[in-house]
C-alpha atoms as a PDB file:
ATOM      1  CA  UNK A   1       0.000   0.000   0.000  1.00  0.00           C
ATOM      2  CA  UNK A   2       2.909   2.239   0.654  1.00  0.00           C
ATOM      3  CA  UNK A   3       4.411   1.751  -2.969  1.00  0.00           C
ATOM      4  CA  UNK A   4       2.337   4.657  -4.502  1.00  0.00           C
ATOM      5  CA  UNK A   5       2.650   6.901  -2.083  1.00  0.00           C
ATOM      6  CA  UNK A   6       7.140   6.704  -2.059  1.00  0.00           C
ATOM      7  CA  UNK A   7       6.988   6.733  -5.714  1.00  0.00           C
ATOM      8  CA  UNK A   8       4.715   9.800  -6.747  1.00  0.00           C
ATOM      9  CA  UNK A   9       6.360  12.409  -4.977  1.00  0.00           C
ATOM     10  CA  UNK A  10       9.810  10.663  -6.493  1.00  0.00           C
ATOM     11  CA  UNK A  11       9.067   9.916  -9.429  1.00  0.00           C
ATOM     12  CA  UNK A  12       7.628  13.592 -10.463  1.00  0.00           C
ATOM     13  CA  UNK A  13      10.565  15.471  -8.727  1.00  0.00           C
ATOM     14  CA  UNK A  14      12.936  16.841 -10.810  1.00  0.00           C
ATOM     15  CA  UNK A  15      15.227  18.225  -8.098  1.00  0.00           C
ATOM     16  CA  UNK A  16      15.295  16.118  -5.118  1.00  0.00           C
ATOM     17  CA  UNK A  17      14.348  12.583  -5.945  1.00  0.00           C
ATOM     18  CA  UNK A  18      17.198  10.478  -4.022  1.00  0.00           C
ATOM     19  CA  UNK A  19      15.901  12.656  -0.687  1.00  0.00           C
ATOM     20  CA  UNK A  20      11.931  11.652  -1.774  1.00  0.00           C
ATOM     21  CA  UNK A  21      12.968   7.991  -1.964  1.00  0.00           C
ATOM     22  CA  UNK A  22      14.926   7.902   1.236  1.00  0.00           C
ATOM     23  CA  UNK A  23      12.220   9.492   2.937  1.00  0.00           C
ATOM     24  CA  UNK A  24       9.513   7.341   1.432  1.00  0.00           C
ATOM     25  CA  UNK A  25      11.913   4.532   2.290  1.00  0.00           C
ATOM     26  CA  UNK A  26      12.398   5.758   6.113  1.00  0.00           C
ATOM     27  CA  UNK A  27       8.480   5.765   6.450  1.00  0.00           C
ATOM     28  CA  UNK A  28       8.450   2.511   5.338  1.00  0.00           C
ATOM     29  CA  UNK A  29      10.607   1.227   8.122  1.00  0.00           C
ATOM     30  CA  UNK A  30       9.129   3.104  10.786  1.00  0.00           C
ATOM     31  CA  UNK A  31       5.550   1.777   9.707  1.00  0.00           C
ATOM     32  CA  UNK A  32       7.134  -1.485   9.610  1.00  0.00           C
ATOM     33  CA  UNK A  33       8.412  -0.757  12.774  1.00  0.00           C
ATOM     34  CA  UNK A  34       5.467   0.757  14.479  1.00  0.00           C
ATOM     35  CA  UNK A  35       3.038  -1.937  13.784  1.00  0.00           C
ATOM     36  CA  UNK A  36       5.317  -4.846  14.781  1.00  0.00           C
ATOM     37  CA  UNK A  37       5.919  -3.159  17.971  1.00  0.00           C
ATOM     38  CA  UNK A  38       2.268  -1.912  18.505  1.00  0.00           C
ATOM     39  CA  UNK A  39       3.333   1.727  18.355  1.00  0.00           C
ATOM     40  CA  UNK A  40       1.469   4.293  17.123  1.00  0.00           C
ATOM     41  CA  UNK A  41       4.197   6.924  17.538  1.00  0.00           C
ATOM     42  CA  UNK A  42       6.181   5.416  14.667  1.00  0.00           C
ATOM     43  CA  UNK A  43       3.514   5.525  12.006  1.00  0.00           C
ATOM     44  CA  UNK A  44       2.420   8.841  13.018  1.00  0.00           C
ATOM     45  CA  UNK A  45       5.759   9.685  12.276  1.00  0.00           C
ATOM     46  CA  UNK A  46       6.151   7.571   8.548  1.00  0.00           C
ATOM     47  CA  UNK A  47       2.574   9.349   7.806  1.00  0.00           C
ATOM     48  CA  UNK A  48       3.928  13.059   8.185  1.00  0.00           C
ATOM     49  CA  UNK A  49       7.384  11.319   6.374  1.00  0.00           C
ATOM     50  CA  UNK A  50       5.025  10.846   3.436  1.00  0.00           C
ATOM     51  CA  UNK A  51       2.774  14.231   3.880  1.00  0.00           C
ATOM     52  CA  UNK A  52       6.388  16.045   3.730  1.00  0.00           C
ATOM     53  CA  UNK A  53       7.779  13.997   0.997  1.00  0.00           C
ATOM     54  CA  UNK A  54       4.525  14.976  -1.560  1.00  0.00           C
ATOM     55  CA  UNK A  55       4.790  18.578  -0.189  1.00  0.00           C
ATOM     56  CA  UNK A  56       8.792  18.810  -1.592  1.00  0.00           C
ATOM     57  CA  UNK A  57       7.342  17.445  -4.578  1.00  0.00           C
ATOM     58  CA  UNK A  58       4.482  19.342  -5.154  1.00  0.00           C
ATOM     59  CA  UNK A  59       6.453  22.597  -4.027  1.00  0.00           C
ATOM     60  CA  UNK A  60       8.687  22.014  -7.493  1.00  0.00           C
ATOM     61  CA  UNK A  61       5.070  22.899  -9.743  1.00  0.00           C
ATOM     62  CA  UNK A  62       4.862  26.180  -8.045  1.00  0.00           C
ATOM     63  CA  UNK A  63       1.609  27.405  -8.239  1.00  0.00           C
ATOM     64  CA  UNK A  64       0.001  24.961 -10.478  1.00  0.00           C
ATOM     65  CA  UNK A  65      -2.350  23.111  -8.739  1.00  0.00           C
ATOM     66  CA  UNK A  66      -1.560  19.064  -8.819  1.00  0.00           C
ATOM     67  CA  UNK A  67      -4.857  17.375  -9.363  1.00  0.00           C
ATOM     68  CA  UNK A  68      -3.775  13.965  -8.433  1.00  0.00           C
ATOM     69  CA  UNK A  69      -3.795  15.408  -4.745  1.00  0.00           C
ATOM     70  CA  UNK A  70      -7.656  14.300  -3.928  1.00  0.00           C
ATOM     71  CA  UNK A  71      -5.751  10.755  -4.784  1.00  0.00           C
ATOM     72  CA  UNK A  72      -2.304  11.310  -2.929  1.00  0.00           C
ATOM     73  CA  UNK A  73      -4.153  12.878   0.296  1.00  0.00           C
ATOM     74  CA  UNK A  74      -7.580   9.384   0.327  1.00  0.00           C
ATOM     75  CA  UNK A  75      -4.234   7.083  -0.072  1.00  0.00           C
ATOM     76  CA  UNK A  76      -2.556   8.627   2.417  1.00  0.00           C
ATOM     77  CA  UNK A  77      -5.749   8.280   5.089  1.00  0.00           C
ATOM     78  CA  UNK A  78      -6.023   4.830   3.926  1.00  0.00           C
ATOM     79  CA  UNK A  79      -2.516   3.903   5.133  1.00  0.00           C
ATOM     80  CA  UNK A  80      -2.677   5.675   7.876  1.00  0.00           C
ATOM     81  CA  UNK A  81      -5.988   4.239   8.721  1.00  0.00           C
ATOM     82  CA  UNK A  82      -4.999   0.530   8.006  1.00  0.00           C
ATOM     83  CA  UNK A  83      -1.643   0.919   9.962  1.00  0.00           C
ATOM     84  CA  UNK A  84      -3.745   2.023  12.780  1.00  0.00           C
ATOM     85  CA  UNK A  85      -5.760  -0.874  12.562  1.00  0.00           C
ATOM     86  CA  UNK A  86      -3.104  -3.085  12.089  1.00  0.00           C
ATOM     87  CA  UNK A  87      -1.872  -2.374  15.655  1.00  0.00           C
ATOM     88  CA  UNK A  88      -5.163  -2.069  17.272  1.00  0.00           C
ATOM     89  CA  UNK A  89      -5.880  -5.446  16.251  1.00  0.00           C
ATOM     90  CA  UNK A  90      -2.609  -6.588  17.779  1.00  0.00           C
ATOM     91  CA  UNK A  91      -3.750  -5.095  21.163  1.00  0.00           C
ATOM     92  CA  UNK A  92      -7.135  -5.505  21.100  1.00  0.00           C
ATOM     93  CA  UNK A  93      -9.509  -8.598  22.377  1.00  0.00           C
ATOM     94  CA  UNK A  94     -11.801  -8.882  19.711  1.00  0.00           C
ATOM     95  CA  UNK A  95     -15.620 -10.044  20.926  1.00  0.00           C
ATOM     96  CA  UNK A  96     -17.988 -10.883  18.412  1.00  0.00           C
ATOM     97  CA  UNK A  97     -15.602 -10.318  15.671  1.00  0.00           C
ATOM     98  CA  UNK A  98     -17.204  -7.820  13.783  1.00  0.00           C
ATOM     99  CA  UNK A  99     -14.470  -5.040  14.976  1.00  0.00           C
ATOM    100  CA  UNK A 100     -12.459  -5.399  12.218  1.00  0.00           C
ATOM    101  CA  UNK A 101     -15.781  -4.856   9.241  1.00  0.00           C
ATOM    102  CA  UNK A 102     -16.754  -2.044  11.498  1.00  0.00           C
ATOM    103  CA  UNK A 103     -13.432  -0.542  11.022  1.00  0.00           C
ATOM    104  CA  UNK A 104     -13.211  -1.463   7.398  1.00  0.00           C
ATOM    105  CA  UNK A 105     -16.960   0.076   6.576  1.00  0.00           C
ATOM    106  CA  UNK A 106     -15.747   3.268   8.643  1.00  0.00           C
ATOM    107  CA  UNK A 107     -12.475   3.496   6.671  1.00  0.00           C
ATOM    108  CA  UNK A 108     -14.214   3.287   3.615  1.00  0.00           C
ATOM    109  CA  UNK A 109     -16.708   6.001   4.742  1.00  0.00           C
ATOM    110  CA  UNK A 110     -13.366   8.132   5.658  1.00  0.00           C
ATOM    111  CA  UNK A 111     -11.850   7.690   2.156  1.00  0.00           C
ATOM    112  CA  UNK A 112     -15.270   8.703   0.149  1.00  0.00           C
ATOM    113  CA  UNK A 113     -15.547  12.065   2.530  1.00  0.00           C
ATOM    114  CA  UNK A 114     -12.246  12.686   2.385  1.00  0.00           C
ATOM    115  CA  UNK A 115     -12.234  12.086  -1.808  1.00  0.00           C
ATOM    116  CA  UNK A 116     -15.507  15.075  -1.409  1.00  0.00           C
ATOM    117  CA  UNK A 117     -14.247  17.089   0.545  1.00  0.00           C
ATOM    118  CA  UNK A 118      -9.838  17.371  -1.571  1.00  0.00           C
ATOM    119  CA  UNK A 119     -12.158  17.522  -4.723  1.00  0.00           C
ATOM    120  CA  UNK A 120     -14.596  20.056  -3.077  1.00  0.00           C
ATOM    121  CA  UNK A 121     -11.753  22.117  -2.031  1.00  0.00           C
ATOM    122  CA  UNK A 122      -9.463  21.833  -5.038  1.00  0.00           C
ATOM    123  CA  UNK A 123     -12.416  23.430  -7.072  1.00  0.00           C
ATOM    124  CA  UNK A 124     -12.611  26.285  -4.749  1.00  0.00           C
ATOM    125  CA  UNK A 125      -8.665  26.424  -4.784  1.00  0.00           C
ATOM    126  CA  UNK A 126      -8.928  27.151  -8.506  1.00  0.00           C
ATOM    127  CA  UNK A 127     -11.499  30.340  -7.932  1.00  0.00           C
ATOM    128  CA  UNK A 128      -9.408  33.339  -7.699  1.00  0.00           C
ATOM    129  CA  UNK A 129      -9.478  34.816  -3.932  1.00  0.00           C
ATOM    130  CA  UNK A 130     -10.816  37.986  -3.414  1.00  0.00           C
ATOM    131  CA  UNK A 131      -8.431  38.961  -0.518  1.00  0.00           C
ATOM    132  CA  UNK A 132      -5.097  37.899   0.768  1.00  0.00           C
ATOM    133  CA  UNK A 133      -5.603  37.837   4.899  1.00  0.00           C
ATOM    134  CA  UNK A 134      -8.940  35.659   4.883  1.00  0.00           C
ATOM    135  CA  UNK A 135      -7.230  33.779   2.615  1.00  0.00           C
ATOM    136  CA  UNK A 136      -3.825  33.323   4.777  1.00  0.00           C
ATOM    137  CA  UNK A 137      -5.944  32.589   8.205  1.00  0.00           C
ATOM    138  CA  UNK A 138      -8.222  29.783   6.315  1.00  0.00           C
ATOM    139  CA  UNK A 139      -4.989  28.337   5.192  1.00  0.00           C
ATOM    140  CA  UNK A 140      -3.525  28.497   9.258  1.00  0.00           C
ATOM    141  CA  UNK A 141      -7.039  27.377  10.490  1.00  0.00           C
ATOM    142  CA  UNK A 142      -6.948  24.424   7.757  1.00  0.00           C
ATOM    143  CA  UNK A 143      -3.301  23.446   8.789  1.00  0.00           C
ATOM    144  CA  UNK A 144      -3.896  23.726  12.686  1.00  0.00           C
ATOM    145  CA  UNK A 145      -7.244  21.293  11.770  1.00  0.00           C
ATOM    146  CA  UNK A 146      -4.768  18.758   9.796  1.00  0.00           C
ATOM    147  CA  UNK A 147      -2.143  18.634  12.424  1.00  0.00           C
ATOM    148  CA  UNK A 148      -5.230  18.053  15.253  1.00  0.00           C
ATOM    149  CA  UNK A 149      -6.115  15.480  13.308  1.00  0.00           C
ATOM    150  CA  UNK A 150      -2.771  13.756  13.236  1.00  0.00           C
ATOM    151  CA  UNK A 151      -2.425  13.927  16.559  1.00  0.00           C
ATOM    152  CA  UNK A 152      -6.186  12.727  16.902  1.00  0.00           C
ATOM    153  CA  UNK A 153      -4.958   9.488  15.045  1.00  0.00           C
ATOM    154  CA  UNK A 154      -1.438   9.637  17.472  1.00  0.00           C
ATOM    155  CA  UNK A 155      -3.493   9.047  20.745  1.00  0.00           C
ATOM    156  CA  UNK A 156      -5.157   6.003  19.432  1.00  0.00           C
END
């Protein structure tokens, strides 16, 4: 599952694809790492490894706005999300054993809100803004409400 999300931002850099690898490679290992440990602190950590690596990437288009985001962003909240059930399994007693479908029907729930919402947003990225500060403190509101949700997934 990882496999797309190392190569993309590699593959499309032009200046810093040996550092995209290695980082796509180093979240690799910590995932590897976190789930065979039943850690969530590692795979937290290969999940913003990823989210940084596709940021250098997409940085190098400038202000072109790389579709294939609503794709990048549903992948990677479907890794994170089966990593995180991939440990909780490991520590959890499962009774009745419907916890994992749950989890799988809630997952899949995630990824078609989260495909609305990066293809909602990406259409009202390409509207031009009418003002620069309401723009800037959406953006800081938006990036404080990723990073709360990262952590949300961290204390799991």
């Amino acid at each position: 599952m990882a496999a797309p999300l190392v190569a993309y931002p590699a593959l499309v850099s032009e200046r810093e694809p040996v550092v995209l690898w290695t980082v796509g490679g180093a979240a690799v290992v910590m995932t590897v790492v976190g789930m065979a440990a039943g850690l969530a602190a590692p795979i937290v950590a290969a999940v913003a490894a990823l989210a940084i690596a596709y940021g250098v990437s997409a940085d190098e288009l400038g202000a072109a706005l790389d579709t294939r985001a609503v794709v990048y962003g549903a992948g990677l909240l479907f890794f994170a999300e089966l990593a995180f059930l991939g440990v909780e399994v490991r520590t959890s007693v499962l009774e009745g054993g419907d916890l994992v479908a749950r989890r799988l029907g809630t997952i899949l729930g995630l990824l078609v809100g989260a495909v609305f919402v990066s293809a909602l947003l990406l259409a009202i990225a390409t509207v031009e803004p009418p003002g620069g500060l309401l723009v800037q403190v959406t953006g800081v509101i938006a990036a404080a409400g990723a990073l709360a949700l990262v952590m949300s997934l961290a204390r799991r």
